[in-house]
PDB file of N, CA and C in Angstrom:
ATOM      1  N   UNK A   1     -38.439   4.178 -19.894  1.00  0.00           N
ATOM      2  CA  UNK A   1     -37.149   3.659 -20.224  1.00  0.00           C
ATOM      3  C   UNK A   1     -36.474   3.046 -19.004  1.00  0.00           C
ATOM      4  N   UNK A   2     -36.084   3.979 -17.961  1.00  0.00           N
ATOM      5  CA  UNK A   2     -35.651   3.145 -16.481  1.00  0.00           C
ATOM      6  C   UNK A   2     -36.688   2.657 -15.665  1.00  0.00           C
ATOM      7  N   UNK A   3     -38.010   2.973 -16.007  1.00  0.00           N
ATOM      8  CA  UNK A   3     -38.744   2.035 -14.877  1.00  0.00           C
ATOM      9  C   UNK A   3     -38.797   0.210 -14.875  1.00  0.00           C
ATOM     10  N   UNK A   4     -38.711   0.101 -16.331  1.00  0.00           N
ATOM     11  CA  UNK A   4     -38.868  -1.359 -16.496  1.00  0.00           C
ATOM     12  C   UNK A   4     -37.237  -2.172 -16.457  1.00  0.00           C
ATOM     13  N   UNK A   5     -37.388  -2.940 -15.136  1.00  0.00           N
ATOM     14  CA  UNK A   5     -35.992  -3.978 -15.237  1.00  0.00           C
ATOM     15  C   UNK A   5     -36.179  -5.472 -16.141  1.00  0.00           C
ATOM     16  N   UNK A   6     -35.144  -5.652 -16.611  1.00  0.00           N
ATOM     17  CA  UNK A   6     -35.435  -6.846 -17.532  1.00  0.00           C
ATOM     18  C   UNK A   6     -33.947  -7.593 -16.814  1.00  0.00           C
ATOM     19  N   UNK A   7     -33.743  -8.706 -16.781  1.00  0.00           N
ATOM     20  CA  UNK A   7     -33.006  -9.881 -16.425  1.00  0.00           C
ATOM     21  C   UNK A   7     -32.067 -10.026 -17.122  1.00  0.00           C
ATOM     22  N   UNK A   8     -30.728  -9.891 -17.178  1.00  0.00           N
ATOM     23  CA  UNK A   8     -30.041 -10.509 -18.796  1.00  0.00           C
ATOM     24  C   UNK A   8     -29.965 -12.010 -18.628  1.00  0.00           C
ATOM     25  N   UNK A   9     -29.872 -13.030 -19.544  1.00  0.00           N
ATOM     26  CA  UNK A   9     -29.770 -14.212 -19.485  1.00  0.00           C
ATOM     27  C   UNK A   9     -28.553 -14.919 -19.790  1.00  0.00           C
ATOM     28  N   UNK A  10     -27.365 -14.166 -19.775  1.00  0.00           N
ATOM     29  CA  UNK A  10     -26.219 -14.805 -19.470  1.00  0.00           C
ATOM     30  C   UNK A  10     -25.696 -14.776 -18.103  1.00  0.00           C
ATOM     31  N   UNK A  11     -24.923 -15.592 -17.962  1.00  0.00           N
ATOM     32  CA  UNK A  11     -24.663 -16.242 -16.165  1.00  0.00           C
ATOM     33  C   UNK A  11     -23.233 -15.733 -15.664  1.00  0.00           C
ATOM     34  N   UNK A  12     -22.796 -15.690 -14.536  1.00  0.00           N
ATOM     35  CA  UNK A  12     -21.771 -14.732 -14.082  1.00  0.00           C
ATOM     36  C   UNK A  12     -20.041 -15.614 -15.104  1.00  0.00           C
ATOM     37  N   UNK A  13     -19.318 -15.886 -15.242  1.00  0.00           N
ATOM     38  CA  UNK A  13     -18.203 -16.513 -15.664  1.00  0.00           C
ATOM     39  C   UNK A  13     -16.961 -16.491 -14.805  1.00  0.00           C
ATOM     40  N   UNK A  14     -17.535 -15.706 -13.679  1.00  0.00           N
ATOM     41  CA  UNK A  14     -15.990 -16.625 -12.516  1.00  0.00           C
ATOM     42  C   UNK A  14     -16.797 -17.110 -11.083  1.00  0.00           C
ATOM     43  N   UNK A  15     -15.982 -17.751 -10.525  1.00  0.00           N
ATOM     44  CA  UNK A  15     -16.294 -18.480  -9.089  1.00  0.00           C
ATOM     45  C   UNK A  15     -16.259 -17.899  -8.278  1.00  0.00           C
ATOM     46  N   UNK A  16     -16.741 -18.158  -7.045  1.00  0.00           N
ATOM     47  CA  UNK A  16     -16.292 -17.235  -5.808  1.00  0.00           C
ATOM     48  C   UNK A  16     -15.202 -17.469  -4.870  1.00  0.00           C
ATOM     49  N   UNK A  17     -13.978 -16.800  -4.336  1.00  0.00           N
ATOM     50  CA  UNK A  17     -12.754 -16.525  -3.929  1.00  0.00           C
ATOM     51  C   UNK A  17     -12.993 -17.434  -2.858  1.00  0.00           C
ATOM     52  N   UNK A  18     -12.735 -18.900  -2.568  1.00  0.00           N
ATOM     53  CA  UNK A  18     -12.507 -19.679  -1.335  1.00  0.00           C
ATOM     54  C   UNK A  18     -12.000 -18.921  -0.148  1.00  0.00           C
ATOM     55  N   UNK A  19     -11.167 -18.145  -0.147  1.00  0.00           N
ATOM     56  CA  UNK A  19     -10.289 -17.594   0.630  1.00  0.00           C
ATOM     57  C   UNK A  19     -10.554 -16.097   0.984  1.00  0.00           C
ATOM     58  N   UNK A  20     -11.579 -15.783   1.031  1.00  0.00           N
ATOM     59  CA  UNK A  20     -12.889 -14.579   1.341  1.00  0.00           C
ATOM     60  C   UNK A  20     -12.947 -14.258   2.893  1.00  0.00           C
ATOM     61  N   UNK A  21     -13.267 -15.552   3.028  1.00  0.00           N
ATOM     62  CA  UNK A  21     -13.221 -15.579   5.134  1.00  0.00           C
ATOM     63  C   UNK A  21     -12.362 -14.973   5.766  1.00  0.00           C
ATOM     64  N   UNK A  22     -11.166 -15.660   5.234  1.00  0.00           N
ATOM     65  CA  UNK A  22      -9.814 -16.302   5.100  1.00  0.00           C
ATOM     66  C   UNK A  22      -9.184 -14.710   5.120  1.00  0.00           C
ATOM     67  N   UNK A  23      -9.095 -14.167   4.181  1.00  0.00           N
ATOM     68  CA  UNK A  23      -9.024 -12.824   4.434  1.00  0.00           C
ATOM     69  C   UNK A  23      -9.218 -11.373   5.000  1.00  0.00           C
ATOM     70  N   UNK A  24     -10.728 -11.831   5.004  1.00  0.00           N
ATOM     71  CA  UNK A  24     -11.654 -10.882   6.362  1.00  0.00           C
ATOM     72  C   UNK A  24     -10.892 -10.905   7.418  1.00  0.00           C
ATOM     73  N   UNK A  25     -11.029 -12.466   8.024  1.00  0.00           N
ATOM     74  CA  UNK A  25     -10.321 -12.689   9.602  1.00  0.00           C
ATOM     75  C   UNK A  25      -8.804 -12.333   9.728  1.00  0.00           C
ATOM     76  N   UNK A  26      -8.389 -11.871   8.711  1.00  0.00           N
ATOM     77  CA  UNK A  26      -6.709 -11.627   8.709  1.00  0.00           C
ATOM     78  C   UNK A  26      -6.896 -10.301   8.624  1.00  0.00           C
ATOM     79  N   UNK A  27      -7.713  -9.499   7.954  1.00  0.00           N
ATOM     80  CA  UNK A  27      -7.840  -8.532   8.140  1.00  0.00           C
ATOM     81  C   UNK A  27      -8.183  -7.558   9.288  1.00  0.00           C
ATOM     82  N   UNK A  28      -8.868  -8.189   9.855  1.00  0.00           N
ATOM     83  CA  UNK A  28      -9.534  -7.784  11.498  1.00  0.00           C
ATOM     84  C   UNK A  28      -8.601  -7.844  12.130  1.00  0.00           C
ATOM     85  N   UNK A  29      -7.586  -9.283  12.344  1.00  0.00           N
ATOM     86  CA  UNK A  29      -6.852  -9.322  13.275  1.00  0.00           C
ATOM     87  C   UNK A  29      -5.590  -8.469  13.065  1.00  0.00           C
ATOM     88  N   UNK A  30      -4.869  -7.958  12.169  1.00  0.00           N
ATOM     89  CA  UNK A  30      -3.513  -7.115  11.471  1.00  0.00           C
ATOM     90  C   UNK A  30      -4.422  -5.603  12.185  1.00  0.00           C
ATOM     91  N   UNK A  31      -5.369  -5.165  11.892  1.00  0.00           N
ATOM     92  CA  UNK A  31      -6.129  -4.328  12.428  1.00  0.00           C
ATOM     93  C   UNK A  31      -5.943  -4.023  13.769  1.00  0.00           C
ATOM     94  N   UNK A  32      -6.377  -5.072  14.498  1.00  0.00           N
ATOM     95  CA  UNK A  32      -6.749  -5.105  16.099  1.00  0.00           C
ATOM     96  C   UNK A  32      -5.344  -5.165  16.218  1.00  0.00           C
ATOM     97  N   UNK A  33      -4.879  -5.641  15.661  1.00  0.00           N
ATOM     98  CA  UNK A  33      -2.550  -5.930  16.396  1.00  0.00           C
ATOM     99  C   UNK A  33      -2.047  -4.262  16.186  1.00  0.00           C
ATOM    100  N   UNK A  34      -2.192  -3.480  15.092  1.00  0.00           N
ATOM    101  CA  UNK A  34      -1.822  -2.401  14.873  1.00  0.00           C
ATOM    102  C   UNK A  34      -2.610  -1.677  15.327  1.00  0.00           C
ATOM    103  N   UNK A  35      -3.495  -1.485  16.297  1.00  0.00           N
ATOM    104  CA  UNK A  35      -4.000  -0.525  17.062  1.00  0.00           C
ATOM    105  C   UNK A  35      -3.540  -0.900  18.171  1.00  0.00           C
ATOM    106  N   UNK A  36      -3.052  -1.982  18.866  1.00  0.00           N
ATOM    107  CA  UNK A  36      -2.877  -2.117  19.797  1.00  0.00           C
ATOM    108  C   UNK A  36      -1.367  -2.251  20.078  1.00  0.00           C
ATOM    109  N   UNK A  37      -0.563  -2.345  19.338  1.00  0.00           N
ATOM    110  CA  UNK A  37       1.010  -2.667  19.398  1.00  0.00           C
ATOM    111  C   UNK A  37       1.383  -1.390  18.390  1.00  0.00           C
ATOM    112  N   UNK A  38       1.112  -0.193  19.111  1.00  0.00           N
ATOM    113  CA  UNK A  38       1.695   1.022  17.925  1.00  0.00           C
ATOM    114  C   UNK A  38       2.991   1.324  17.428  1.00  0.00           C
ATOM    115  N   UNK A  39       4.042   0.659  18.956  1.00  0.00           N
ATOM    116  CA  UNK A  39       5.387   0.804  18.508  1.00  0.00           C
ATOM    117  C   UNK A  39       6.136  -0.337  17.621  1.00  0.00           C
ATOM    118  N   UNK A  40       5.420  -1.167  17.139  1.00  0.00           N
ATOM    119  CA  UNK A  40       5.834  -2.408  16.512  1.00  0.00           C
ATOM    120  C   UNK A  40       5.555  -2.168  15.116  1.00  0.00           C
ATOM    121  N   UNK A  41       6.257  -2.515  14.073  1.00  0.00           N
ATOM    122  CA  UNK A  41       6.488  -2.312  12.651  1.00  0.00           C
ATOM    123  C   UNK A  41       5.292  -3.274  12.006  1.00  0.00           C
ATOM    124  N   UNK A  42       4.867  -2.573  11.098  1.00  0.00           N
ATOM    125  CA  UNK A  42       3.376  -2.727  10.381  1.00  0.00           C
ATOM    126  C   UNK A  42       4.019  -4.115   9.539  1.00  0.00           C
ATOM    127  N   UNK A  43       5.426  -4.486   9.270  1.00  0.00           N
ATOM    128  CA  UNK A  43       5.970  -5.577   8.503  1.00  0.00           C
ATOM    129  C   UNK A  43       5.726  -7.000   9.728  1.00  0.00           C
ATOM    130  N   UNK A  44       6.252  -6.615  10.395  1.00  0.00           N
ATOM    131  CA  UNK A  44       5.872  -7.460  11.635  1.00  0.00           C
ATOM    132  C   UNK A  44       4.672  -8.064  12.056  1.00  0.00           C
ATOM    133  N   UNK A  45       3.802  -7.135  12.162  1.00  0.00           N
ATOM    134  CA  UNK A  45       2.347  -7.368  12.637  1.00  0.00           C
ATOM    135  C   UNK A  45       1.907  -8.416  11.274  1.00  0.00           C
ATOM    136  N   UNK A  46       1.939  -7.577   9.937  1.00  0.00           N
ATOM    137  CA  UNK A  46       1.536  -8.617   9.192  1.00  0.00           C
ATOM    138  C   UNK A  46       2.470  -9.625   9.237  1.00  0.00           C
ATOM    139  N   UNK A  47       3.416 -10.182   9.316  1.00  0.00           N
ATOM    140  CA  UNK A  47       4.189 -11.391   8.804  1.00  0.00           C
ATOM    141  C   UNK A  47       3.920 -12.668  10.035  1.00  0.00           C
ATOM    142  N   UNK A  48       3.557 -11.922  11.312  1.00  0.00           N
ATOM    143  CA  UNK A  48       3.049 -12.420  12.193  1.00  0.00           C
ATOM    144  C   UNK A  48       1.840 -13.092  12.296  1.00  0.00           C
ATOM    145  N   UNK A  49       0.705 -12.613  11.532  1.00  0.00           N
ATOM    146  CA  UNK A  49      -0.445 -12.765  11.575  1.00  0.00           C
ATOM    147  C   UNK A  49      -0.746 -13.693  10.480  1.00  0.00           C
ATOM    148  N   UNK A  50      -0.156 -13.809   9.459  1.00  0.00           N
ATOM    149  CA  UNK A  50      -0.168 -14.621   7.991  1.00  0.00           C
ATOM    150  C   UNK A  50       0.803 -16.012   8.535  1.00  0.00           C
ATOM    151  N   UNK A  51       1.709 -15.819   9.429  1.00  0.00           N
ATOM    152  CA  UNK A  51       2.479 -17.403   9.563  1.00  0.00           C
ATOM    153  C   UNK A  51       1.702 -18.344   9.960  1.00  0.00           C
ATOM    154  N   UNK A  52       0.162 -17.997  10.652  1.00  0.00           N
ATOM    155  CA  UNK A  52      -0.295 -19.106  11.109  1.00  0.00           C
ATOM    156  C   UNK A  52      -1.120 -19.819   9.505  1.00  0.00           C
ATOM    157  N   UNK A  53      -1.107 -19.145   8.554  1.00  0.00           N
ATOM    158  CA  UNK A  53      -2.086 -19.502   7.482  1.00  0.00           C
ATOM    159  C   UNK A  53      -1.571 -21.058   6.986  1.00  0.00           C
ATOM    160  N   UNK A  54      -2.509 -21.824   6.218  1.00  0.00           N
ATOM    161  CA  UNK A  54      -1.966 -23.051   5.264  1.00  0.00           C
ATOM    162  C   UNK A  54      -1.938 -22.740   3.991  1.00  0.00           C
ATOM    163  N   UNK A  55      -2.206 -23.733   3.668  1.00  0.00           N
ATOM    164  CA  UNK A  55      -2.162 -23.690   1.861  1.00  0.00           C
ATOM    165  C   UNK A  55      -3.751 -23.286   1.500  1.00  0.00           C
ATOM    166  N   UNK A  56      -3.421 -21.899   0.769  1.00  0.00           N
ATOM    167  CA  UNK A  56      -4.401 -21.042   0.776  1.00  0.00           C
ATOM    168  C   UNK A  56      -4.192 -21.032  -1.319  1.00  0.00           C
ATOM    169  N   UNK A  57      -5.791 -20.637  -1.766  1.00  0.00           N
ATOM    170  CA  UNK A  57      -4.873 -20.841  -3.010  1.00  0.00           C
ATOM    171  C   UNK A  57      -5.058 -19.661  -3.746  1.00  0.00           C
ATOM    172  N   UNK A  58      -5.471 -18.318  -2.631  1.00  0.00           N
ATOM    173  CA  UNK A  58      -5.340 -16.629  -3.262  1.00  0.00           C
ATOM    174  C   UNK A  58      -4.954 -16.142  -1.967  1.00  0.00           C
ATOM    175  N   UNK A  59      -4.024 -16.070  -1.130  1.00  0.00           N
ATOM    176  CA  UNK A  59      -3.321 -15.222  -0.546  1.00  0.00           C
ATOM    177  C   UNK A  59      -3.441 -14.230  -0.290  1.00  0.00           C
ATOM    178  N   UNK A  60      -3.283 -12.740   0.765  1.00  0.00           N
ATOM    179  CA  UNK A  60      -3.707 -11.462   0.625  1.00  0.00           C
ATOM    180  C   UNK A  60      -2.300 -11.398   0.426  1.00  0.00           C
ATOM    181  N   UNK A  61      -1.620 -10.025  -0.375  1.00  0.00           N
ATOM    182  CA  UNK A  61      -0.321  -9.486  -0.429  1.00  0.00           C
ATOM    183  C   UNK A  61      -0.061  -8.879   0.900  1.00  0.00           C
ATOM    184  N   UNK A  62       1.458  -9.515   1.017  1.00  0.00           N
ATOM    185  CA  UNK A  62       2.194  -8.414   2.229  1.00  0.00           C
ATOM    186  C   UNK A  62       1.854  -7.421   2.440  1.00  0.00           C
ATOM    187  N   UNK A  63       2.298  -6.837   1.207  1.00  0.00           N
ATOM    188  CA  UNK A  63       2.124  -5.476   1.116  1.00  0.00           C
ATOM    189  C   UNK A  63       1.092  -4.737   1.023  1.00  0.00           C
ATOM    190  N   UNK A  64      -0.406  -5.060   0.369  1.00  0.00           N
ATOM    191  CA  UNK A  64      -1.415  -4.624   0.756  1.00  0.00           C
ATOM    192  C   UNK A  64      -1.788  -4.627   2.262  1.00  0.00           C
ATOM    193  N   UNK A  65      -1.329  -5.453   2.739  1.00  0.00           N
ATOM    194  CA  UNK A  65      -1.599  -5.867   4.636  1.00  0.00           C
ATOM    195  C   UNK A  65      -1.065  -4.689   5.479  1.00  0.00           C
ATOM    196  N   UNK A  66       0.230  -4.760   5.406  1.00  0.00           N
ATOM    197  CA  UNK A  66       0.849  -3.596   5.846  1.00  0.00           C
ATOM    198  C   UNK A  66       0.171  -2.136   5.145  1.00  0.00           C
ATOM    199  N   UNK A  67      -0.035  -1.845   4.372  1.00  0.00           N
ATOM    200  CA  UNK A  67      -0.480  -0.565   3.601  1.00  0.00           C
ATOM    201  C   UNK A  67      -2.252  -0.322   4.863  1.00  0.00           C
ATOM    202  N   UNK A  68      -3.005  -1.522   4.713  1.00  0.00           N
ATOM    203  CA  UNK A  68      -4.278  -1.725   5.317  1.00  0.00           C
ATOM    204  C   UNK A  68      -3.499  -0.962   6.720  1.00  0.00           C
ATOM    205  N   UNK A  69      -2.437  -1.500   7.904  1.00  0.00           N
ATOM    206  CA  UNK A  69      -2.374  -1.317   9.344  1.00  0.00           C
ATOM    207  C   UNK A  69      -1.790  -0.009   9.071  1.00  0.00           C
ATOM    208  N   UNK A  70      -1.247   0.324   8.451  1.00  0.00           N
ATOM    209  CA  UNK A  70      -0.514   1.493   8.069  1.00  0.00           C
ATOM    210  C   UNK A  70      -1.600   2.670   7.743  1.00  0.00           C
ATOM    211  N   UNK A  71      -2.726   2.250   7.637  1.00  0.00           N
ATOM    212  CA  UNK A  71      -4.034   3.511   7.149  1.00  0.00           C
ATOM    213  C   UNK A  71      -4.822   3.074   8.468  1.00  0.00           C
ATOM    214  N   UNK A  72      -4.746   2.262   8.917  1.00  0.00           N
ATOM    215  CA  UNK A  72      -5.632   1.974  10.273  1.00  0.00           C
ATOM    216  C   UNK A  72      -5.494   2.772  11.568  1.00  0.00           C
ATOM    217  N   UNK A  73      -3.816   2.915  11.114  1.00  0.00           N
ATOM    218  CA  UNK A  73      -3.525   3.763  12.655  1.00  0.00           C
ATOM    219  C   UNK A  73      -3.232   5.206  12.418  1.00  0.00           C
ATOM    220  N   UNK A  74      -3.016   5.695  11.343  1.00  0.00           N
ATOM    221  CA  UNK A  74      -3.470   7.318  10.772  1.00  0.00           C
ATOM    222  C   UNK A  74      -4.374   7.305  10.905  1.00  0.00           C
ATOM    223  N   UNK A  75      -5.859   6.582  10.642  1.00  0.00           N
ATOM    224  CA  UNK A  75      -6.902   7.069  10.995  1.00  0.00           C
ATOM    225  C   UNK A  75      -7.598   6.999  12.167  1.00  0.00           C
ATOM    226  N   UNK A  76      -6.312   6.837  13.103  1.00  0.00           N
ATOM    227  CA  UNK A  76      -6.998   6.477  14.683  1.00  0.00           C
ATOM    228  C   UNK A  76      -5.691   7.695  14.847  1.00  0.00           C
ATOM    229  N   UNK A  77      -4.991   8.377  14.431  1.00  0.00           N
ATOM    230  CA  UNK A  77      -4.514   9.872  14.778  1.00  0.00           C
ATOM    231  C   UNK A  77      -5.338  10.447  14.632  1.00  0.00           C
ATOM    232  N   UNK A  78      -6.023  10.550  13.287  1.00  0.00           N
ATOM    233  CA  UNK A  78      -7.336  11.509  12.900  1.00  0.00           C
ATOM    234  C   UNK A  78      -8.408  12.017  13.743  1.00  0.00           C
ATOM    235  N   UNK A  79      -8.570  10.864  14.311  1.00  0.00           N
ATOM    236  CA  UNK A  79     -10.079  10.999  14.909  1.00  0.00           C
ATOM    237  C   UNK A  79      -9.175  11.303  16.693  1.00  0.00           C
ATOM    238  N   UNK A  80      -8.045  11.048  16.659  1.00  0.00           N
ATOM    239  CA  UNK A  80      -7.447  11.615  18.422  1.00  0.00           C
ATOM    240  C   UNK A  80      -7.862  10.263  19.342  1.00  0.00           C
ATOM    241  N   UNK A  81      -7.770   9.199  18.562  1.00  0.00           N
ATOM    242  CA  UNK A  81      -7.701   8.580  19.729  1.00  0.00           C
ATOM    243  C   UNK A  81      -6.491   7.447  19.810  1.00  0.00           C
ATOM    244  N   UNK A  82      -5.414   7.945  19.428  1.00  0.00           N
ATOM    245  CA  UNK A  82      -4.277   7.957  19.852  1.00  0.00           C
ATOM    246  C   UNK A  82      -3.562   8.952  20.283  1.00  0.00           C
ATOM    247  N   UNK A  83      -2.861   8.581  21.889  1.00  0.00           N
ATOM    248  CA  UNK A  83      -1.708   9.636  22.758  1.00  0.00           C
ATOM    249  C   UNK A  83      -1.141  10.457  22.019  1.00  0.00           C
ATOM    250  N   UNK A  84      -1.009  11.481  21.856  1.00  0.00           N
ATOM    251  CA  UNK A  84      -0.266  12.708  21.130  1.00  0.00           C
ATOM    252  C   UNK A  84       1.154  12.638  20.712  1.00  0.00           C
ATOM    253  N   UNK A  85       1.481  11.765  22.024  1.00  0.00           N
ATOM    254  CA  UNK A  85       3.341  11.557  22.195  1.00  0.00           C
ATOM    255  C   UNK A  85       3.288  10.782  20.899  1.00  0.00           C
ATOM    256  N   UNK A  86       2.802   9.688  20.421  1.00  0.00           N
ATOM    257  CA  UNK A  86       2.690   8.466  19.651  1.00  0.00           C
ATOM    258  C   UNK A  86       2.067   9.061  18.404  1.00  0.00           C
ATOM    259  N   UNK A  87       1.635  10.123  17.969  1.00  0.00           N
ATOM    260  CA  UNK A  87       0.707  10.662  16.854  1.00  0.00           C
ATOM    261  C   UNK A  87       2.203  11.411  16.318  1.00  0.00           C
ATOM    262  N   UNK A  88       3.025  11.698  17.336  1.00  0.00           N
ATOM    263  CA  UNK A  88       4.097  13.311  16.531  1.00  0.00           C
ATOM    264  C   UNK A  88       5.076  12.026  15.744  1.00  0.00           C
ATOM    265  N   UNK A  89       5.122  11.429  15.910  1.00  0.00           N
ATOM    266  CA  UNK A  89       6.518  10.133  15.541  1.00  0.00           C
ATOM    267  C   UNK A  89       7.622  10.395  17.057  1.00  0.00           C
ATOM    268  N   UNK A  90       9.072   9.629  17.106  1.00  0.00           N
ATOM    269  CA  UNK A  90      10.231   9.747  17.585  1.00  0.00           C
ATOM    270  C   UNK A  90      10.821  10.758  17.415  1.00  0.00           C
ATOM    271  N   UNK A  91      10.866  11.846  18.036  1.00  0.00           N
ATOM    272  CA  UNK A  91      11.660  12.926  17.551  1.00  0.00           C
ATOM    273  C   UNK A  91      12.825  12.452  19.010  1.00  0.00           C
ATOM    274  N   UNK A  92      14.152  12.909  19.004  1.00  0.00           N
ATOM    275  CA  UNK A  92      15.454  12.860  19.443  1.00  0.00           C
ATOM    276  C   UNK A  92      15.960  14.155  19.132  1.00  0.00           C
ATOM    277  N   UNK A  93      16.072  14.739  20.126  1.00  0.00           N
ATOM    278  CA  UNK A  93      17.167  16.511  19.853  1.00  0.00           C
ATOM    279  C   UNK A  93      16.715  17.322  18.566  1.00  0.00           C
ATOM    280  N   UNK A  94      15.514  16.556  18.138  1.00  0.00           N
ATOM    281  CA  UNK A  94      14.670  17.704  17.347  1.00  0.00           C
ATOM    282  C   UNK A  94      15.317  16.875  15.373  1.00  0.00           C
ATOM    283  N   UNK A  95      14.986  16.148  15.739  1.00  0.00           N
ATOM    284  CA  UNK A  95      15.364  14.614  14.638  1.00  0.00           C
ATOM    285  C   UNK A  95      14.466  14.182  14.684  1.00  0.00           C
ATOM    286  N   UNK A  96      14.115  13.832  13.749  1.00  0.00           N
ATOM    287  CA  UNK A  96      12.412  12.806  13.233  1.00  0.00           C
ATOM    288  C   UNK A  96      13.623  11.354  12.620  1.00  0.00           C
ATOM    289  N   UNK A  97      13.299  10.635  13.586  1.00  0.00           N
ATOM    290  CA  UNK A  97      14.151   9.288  12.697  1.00  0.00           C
ATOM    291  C   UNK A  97      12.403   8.133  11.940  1.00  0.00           C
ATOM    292  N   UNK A  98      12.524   8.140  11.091  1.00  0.00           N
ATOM    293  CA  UNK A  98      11.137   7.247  10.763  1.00  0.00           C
ATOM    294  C   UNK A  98      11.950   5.806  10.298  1.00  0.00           C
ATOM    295  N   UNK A  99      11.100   4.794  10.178  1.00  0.00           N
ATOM    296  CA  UNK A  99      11.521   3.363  10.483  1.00  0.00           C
ATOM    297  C   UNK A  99      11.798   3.147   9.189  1.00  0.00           C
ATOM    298  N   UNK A 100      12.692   2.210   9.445  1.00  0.00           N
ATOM    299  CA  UNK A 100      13.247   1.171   7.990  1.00  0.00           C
ATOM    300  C   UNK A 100      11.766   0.487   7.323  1.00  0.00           C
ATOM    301  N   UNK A 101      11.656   0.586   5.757  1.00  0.00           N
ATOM    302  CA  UNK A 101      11.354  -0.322   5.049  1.00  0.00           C
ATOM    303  C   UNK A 101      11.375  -2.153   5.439  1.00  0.00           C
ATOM    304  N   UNK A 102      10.259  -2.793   5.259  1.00  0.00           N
ATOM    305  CA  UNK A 102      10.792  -3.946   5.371  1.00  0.00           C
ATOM    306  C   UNK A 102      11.626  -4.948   4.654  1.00  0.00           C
TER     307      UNK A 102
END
C-alpha cells in the first residue's frame, strides 16, 4: 500500500511569491539590527529597514517584523548571550518601566 508512489496529474494552481528574496533579506537584516541595537524599539528597527523597499506587490507585515526581532532577542536571553543588565529589562528604584506600543 505505501511502498508504491504514483504521481497525481493535476498541476499546482498558484504562482510563486516574487517577493520571497525580498523578504528573506529583510528578514536577516531586522534580525542582525535587533541583536545588535538592543536598546532601540523593535518598531523602529523594522520601519527602518522596510523604508528602503519599492513597489513590492506582497509586502511582509509590520507587525509580523517586529513580533520576528522581538523573538530574536528572547532567544539570544535564552541561550545567555546577552549581558544580564540588558536580559532583566530597566528597572529604576525597583520599577520595571517596559516600552510604549508602537
Amino acid at each position: 500500500m505505501g511502498e508504491e508512489y504514483r504521481r497525481n496529474n493535476t498541476a499546482h494552481s498558484h504562482t510563486a511569491d516574487p517577493s520571497l528574496l525580498y523578504k528573506k533579506e529583510l528578514d536577516i537584516k531586522v534580525k542582525d539590527e535587533a541583536s545588535r541595537h538592543v536598546f532601540r524599539s523593535a518598531c523602529d528597527i523594522v520601519k527602518t529597514a522596510m523604508s528602503d523597499r519599492g513597489q513590492l506587490p506582497n509586502p511582509p507585515k509590520v507587525t509580523n517584523m517586529q513580533r520576528k526581532a522581538n523573538r530574536h532577542r528572547q532567544r539570544l536571553k535564552q541561550e545567555g548571550l546577552m549581558p544580564r543588565y540588558l536580559s532583566t529589562g530597566m528597572i529604576t528604584q525597583q520599577r520595571r518601566y517596559p516600552l510604549p506600543p508602537c
